[in-house]
C-alpha atoms as a PDB file:
ATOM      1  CA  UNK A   1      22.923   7.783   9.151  1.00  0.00           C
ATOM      2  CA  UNK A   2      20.513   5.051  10.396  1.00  0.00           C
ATOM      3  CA  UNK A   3      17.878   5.414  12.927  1.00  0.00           C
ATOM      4  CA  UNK A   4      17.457   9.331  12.296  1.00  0.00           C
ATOM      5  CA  UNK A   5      15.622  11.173  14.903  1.00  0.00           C
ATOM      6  CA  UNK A   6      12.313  11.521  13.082  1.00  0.00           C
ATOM      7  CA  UNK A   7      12.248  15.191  14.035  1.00  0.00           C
ATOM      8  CA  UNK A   8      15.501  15.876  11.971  1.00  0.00           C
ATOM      9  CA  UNK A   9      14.148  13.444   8.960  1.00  0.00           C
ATOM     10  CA  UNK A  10      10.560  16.089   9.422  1.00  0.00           C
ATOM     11  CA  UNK A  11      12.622  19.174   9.314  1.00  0.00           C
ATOM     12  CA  UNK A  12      14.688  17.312   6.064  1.00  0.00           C
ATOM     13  CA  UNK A  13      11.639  16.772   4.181  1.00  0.00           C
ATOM     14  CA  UNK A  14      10.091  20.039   5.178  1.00  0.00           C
ATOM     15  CA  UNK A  15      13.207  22.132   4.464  1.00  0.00           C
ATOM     16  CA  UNK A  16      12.232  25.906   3.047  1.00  0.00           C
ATOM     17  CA  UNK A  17      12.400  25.457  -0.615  1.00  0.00           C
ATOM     18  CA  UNK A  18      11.128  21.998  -0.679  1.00  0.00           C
ATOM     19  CA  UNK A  19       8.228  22.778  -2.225  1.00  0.00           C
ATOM     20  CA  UNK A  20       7.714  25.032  -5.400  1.00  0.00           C
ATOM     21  CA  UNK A  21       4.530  25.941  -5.468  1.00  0.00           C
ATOM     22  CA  UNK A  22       3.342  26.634  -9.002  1.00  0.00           C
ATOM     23  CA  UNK A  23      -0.141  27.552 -10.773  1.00  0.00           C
ATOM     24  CA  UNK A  24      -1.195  24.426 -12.143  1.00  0.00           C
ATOM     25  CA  UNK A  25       1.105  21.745 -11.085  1.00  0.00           C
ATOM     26  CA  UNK A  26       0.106  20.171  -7.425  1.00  0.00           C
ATOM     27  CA  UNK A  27       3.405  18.248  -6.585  1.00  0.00           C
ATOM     28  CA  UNK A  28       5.985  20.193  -7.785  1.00  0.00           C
ATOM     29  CA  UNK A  29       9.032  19.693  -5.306  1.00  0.00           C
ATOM     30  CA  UNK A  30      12.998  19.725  -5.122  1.00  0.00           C
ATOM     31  CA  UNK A  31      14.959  16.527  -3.599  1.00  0.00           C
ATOM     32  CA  UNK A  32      17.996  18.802  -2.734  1.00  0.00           C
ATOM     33  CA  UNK A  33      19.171  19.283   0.614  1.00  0.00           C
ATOM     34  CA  UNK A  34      19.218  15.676   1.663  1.00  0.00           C
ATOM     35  CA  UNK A  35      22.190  13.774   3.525  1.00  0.00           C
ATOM     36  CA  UNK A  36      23.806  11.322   1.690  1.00  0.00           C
ATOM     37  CA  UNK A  37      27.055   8.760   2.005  1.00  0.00           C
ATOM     38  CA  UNK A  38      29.898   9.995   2.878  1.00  0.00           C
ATOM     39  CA  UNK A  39      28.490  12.815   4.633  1.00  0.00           C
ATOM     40  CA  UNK A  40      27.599  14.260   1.367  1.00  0.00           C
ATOM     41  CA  UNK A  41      24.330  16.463   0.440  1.00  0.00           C
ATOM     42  CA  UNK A  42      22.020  16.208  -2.200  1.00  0.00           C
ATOM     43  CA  UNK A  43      22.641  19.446  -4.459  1.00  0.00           C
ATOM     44  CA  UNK A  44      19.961  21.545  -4.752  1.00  0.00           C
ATOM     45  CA  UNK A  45      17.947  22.710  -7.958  1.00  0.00           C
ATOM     46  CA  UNK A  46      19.564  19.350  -8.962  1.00  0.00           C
ATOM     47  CA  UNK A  47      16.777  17.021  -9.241  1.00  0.00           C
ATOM     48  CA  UNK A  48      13.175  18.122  -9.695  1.00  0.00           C
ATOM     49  CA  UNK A  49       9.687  15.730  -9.429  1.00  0.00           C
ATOM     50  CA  UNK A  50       6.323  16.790 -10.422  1.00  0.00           C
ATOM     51  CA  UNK A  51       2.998  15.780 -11.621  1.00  0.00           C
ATOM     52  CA  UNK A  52       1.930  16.295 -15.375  1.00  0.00           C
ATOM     53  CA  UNK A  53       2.460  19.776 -17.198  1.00  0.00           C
ATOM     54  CA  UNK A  54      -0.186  19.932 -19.258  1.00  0.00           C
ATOM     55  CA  UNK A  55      -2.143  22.645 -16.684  1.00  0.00           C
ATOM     56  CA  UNK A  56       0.628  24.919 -16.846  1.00  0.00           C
ATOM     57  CA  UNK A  57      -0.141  28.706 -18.288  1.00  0.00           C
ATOM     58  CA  UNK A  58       2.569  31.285 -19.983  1.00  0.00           C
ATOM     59  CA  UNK A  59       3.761  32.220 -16.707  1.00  0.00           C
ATOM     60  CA  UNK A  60       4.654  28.793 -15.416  1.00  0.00           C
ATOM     61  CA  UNK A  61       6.400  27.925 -18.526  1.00  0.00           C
ATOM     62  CA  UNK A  62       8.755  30.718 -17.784  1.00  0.00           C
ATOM     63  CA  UNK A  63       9.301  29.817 -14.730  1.00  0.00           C
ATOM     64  CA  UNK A  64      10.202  26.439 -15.242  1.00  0.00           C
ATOM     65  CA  UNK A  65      12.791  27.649 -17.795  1.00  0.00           C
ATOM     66  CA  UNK A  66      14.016  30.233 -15.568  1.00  0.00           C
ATOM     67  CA  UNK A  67      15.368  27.029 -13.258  1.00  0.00           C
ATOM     68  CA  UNK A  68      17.646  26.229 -16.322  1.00  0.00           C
ATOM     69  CA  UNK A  69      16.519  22.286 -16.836  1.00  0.00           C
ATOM     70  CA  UNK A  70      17.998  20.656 -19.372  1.00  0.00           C
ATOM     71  CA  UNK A  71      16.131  17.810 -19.299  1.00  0.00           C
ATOM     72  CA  UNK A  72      12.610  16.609 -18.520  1.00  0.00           C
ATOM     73  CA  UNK A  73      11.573  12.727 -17.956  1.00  0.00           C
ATOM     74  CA  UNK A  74       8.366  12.037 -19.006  1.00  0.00           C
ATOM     75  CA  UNK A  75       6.826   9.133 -17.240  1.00  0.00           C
ATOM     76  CA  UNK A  76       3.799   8.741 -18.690  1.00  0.00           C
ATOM     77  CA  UNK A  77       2.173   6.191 -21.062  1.00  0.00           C
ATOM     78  CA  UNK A  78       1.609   6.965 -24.667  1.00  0.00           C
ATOM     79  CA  UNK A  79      -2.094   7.565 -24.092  1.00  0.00           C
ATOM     80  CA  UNK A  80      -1.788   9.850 -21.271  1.00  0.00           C
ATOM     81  CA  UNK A  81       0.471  11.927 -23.108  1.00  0.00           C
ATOM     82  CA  UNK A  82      -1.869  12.378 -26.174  1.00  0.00           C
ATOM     83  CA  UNK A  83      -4.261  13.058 -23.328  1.00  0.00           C
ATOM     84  CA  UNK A  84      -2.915  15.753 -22.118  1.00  0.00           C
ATOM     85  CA  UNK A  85      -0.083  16.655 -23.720  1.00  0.00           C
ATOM     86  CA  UNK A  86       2.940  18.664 -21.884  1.00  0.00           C
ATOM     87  CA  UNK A  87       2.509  22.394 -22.220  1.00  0.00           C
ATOM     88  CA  UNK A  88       6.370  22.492 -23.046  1.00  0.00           C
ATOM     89  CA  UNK A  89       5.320  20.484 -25.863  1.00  0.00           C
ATOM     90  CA  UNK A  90       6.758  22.147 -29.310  1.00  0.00           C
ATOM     91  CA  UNK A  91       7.538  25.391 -27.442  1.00  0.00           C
ATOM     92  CA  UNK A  92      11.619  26.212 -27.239  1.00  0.00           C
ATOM     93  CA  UNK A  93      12.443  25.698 -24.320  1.00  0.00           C
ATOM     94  CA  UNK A  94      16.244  24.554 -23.355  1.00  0.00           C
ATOM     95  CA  UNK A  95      15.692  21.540 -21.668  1.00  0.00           C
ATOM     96  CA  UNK A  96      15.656  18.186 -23.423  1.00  0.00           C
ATOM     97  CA  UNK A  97      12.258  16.112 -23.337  1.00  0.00           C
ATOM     98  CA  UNK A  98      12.250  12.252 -22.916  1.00  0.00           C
ATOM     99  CA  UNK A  99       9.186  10.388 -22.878  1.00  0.00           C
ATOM    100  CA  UNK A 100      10.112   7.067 -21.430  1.00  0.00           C
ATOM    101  CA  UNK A 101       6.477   5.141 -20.043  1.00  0.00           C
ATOM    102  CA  UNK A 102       7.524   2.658 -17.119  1.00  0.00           C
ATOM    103  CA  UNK A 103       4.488   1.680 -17.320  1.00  0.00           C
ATOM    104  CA  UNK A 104       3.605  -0.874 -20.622  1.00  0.00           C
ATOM    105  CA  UNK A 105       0.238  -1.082 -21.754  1.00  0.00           C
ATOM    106  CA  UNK A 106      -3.328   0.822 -20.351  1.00  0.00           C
ATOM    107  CA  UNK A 107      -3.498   2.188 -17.211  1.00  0.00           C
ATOM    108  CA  UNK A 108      -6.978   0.522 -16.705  1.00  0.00           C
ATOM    109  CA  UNK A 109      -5.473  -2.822 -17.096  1.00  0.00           C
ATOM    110  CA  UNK A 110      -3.108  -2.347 -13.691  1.00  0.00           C
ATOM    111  CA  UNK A 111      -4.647  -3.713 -10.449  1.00  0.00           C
ATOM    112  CA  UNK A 112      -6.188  -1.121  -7.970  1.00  0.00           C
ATOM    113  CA  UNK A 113      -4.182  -1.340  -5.336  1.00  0.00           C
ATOM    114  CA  UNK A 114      -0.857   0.540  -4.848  1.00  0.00           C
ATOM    115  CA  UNK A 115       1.032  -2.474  -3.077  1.00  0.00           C
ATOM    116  CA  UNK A 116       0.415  -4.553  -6.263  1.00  0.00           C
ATOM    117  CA  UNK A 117       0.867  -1.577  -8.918  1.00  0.00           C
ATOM    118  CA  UNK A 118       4.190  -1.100  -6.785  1.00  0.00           C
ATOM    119  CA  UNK A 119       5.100  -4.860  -6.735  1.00  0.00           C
ATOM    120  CA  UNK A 120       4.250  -5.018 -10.907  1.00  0.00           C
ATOM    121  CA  UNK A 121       6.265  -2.071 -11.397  1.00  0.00           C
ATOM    122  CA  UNK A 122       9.635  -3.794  -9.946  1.00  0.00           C
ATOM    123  CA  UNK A 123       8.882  -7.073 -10.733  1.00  0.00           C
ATOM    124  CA  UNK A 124       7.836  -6.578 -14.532  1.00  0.00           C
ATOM    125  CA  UNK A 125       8.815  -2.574 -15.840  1.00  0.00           C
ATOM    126  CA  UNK A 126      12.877  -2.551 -14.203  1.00  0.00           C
ATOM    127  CA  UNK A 127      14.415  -1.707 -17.478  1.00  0.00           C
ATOM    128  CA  UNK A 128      12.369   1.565 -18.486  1.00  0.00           C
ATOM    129  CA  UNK A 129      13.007   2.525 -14.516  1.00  0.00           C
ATOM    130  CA  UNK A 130      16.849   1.771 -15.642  1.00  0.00           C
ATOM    131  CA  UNK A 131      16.399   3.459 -18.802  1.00  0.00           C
ATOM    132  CA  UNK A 132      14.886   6.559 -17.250  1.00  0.00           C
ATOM    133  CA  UNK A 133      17.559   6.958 -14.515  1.00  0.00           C
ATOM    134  CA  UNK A 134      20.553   6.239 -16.748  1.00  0.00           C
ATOM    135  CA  UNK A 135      18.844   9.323 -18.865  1.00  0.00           C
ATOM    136  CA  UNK A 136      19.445  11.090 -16.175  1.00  0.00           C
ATOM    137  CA  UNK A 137      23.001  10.158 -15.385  1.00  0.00           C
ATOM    138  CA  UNK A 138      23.892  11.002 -18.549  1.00  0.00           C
ATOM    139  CA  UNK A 139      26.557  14.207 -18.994  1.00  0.00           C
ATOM    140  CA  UNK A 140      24.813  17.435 -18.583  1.00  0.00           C
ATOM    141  CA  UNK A 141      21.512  16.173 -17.879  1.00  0.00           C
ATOM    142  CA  UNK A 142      20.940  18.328 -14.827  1.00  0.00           C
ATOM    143  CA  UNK A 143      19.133  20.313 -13.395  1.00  0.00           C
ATOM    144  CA  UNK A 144      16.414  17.763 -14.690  1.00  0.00           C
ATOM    145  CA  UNK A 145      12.747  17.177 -13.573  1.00  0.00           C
ATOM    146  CA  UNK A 146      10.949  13.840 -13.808  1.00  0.00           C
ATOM    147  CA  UNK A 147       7.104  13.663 -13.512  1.00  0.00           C
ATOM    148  CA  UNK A 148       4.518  10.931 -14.773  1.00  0.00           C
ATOM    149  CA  UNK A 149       0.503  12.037 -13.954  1.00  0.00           C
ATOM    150  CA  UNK A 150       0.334  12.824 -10.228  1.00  0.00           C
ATOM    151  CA  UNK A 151       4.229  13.069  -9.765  1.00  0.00           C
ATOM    152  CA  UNK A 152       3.938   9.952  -6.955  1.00  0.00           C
ATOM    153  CA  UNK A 153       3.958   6.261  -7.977  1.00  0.00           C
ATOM    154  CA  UNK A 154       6.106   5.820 -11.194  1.00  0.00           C
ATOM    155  CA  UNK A 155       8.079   9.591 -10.294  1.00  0.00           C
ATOM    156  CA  UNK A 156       8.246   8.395  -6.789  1.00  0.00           C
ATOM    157  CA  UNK A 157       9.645   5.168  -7.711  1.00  0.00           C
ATOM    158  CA  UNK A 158      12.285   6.605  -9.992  1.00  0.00           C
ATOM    159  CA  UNK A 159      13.104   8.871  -7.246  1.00  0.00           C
ATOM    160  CA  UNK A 160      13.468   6.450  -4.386  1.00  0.00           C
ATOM    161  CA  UNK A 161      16.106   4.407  -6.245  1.00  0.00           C
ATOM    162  CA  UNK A 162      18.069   7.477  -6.889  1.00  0.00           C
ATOM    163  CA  UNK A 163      17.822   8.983  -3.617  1.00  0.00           C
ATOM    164  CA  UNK A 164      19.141   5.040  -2.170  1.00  0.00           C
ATOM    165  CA  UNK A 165      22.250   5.115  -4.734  1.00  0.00           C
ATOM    166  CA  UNK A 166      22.897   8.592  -3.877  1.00  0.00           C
ATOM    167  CA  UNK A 167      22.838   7.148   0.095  1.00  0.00           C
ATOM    168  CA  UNK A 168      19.972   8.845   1.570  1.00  0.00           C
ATOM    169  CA  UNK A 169      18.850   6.686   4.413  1.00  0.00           C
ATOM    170  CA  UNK A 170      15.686   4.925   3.619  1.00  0.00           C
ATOM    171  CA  UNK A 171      13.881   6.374   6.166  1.00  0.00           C
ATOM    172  CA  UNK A 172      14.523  10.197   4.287  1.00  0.00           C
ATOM    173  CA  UNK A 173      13.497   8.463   1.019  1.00  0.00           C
ATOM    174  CA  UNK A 174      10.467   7.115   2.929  1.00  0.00           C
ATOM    175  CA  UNK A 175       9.488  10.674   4.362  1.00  0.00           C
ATOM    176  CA  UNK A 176      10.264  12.255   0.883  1.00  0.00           C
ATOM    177  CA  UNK A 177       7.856  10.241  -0.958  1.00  0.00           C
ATOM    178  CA  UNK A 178       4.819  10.405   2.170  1.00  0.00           C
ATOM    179  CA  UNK A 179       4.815  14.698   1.333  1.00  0.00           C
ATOM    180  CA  UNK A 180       2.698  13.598  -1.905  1.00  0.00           C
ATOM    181  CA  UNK A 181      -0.204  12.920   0.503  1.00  0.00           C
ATOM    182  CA  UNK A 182      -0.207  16.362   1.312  1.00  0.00           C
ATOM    183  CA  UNK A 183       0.163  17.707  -1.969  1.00  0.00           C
ATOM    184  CA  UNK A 184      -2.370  15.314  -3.477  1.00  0.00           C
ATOM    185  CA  UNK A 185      -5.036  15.508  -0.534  1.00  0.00           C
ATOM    186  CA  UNK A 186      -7.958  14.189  -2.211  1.00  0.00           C
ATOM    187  CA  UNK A 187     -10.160  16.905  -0.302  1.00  0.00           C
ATOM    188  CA  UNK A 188      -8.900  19.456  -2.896  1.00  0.00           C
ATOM    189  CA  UNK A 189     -11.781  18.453  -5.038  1.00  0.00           C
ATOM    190  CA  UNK A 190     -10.360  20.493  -8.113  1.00  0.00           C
ATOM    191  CA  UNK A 191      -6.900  19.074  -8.241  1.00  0.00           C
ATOM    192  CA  UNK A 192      -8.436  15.403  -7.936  1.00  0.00           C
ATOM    193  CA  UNK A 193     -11.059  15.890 -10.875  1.00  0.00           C
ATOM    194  CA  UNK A 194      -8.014  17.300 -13.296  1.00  0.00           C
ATOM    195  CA  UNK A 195      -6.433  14.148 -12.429  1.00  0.00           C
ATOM    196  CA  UNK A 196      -8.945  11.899 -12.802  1.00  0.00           C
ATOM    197  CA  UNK A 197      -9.338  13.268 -16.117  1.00  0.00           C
ATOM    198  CA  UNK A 198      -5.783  13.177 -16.973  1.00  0.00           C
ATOM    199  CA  UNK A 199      -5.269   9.791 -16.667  1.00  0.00           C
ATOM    200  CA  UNK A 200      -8.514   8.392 -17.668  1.00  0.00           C
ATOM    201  CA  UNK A 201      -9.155   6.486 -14.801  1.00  0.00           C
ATOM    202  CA  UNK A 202     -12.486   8.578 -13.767  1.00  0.00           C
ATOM    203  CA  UNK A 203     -13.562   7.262 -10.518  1.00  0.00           C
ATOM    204  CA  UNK A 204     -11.502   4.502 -10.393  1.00  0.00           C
ATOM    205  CA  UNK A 205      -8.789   7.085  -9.067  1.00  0.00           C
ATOM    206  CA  UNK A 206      -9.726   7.353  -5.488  1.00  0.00           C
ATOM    207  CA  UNK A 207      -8.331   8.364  -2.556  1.00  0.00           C
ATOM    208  CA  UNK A 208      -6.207   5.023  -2.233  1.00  0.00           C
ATOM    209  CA  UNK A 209      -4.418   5.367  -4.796  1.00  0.00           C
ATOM    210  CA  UNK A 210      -3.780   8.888  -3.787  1.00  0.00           C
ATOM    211  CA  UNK A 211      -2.338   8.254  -0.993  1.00  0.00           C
ATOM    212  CA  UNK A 212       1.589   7.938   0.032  1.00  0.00           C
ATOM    213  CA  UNK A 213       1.855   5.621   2.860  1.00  0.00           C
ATOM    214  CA  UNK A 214       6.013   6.029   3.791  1.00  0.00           C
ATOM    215  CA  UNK A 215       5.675   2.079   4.370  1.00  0.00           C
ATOM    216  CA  UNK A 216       5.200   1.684   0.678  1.00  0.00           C
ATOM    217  CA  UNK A 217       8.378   2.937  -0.540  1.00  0.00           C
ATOM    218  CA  UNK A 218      10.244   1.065   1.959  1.00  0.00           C
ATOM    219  CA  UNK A 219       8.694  -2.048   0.917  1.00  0.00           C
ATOM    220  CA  UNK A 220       9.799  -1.607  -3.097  1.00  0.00           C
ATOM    221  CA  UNK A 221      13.297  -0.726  -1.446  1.00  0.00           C
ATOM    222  CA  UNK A 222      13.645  -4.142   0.265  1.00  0.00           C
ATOM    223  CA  UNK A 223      12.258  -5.832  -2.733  1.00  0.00           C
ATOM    224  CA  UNK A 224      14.590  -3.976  -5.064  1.00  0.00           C
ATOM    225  CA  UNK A 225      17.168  -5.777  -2.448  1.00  0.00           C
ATOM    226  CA  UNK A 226      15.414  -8.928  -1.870  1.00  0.00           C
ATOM    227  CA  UNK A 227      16.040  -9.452  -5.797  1.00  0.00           C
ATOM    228  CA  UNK A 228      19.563  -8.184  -6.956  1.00  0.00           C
ATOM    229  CA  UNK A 229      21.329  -7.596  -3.406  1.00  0.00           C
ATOM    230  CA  UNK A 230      21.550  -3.951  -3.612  1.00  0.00           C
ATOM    231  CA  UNK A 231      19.605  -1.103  -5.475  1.00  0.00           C
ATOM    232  CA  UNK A 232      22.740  -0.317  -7.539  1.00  0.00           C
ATOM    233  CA  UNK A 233      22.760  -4.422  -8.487  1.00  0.00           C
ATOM    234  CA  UNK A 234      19.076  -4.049  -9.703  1.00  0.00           C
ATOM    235  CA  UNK A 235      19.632  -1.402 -11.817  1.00  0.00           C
ATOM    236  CA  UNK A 236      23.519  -2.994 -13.030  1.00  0.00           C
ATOM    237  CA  UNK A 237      21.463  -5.851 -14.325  1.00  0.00           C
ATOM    238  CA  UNK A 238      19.130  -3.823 -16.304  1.00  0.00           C
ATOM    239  CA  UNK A 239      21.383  -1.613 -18.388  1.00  0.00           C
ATOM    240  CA  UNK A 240      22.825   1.291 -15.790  1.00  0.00           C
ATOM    241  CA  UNK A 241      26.688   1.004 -16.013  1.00  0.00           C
ATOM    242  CA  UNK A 242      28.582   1.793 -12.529  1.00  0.00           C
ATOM    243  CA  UNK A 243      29.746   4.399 -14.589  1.00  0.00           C
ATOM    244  CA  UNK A 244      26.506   5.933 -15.035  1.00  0.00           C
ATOM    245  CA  UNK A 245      26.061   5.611 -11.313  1.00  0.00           C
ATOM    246  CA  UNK A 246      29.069   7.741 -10.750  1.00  0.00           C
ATOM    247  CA  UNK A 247      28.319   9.914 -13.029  1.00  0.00           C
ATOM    248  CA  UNK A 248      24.648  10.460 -11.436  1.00  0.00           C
ATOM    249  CA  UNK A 249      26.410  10.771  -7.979  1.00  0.00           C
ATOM    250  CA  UNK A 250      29.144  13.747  -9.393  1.00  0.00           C
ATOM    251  CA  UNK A 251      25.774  15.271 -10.590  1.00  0.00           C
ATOM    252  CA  UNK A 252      23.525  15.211  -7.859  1.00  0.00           C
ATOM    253  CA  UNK A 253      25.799  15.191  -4.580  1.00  0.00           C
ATOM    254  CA  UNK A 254      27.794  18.335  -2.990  1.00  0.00           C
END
């Protein structure tokens, strides 16, 4: 599945029912639908990333629970969730909540610069990745949604290595992860402030760090490589059985 035609990998990523588009989450999006080894597809209402929850109202708490998740990675740091804490917080709702930070530490402490942020997150936070993708390939953990703040570095992360031990061809992955740019345009002056806001870092979150360059992704990829051989090696190492890994692929894959 190399060397897609980038038309088909456009009409992948921009598949009707990519997107669910919900009153107070920006980035809200399915990663069904997707080719995978073995000329397998990605199931759909599967696997669900998002930004935060906190902004949600009634309505989009129902809605949420109407897609029958059973669980719901948080990615967040400690501080960002007292911030702004979930709206599903202490509500019953169905779905199992995990808050699992990748990231160690304060936010305003990482560099400002998404190559670096991306190279500190593999380098130096691989086992609460592991840990929050062998939540997920855990028994009846889907459907599932993982999210951190803006739903695109440490959700899009999470994602990527997924998608690549599923088998989706980097270059899907890659196109998958560039639709945040368009969710998160920084033009939409409202949806930038509540971020800003949400995670503290005021000003220092500019468009940059908003941004989704495909390149990006395929870059942690070949460093995920570059250090263990293979994504599934990187995560072996750091706690995720093979089991788990089949287990995830029974889940997600049709």
């Amino acid at each position: 599945m190399d060397g897609l035609d980038p038309r088909v990998v456009d009409d992948l990523v921009f598949a009707d029912g990519r997107r669910l588009e919900l009153e107070g989450l920006f980035n809200l999006r399915d990663v069904g639908g997707y080719p995978a080894a073995g000329g397998r597809t990605v199931r759909w209402r599967t696997l669900l990333r998002s930004d935060a929850l906190h902004r949600l109202d009634s309505e989009g708490v129902t809605v949420l629970g109407g897609l029958g998740l059973r669980t719901i990675v948080d990615l967040r740091t400690q501080p960002e969730v007292e911030h702004e804490p979930s709206a599903l917080d202490g509500l019953s709702v169905s779905a199992q909540v995990r808050h699992i930070s990748v990231l160690a530490g304060d936010l305003q402490a990482l560099p400002l610069e998404l190559d670096a942020i991306y190279r500190y997150m593999i380098d130096h936070c691989g086992e609460t990745i592991a840990e929050a993708i062998k939540v997920l390939a855990t028994a009846d953990a889907v459907p599932a949604l993982v999210h951190c703040s803006a739903g695109k570095d440490r959700t899009g992360i999470v994602v990527a290595l997924i998608l690549a031990v599923l088998g989706v061809p980097d270059e899907v992955i890659a196109a998958d992860y560039g639709l945040s740019a368009s969710y998160l345009d920084a033009g939409r002056t409202p949806a930038i402030g509540q971020l800003q806001a949400s995670t503290g870092l005021g000003d220092d979150l500019t468009k940059p760090l908003l941004s989704s360059p495909p390149a990006l992704i395929l870059d942690v990829l070949s460093r995920v490589r570059q250090q263990a051989g293979s994504v599934e090696a990187y995560l072996n190492e750091r706690g995720v059985s093979e089991g788990d890994l089949a287990q995830l692929r029974a889940a997600l894959l049709v």
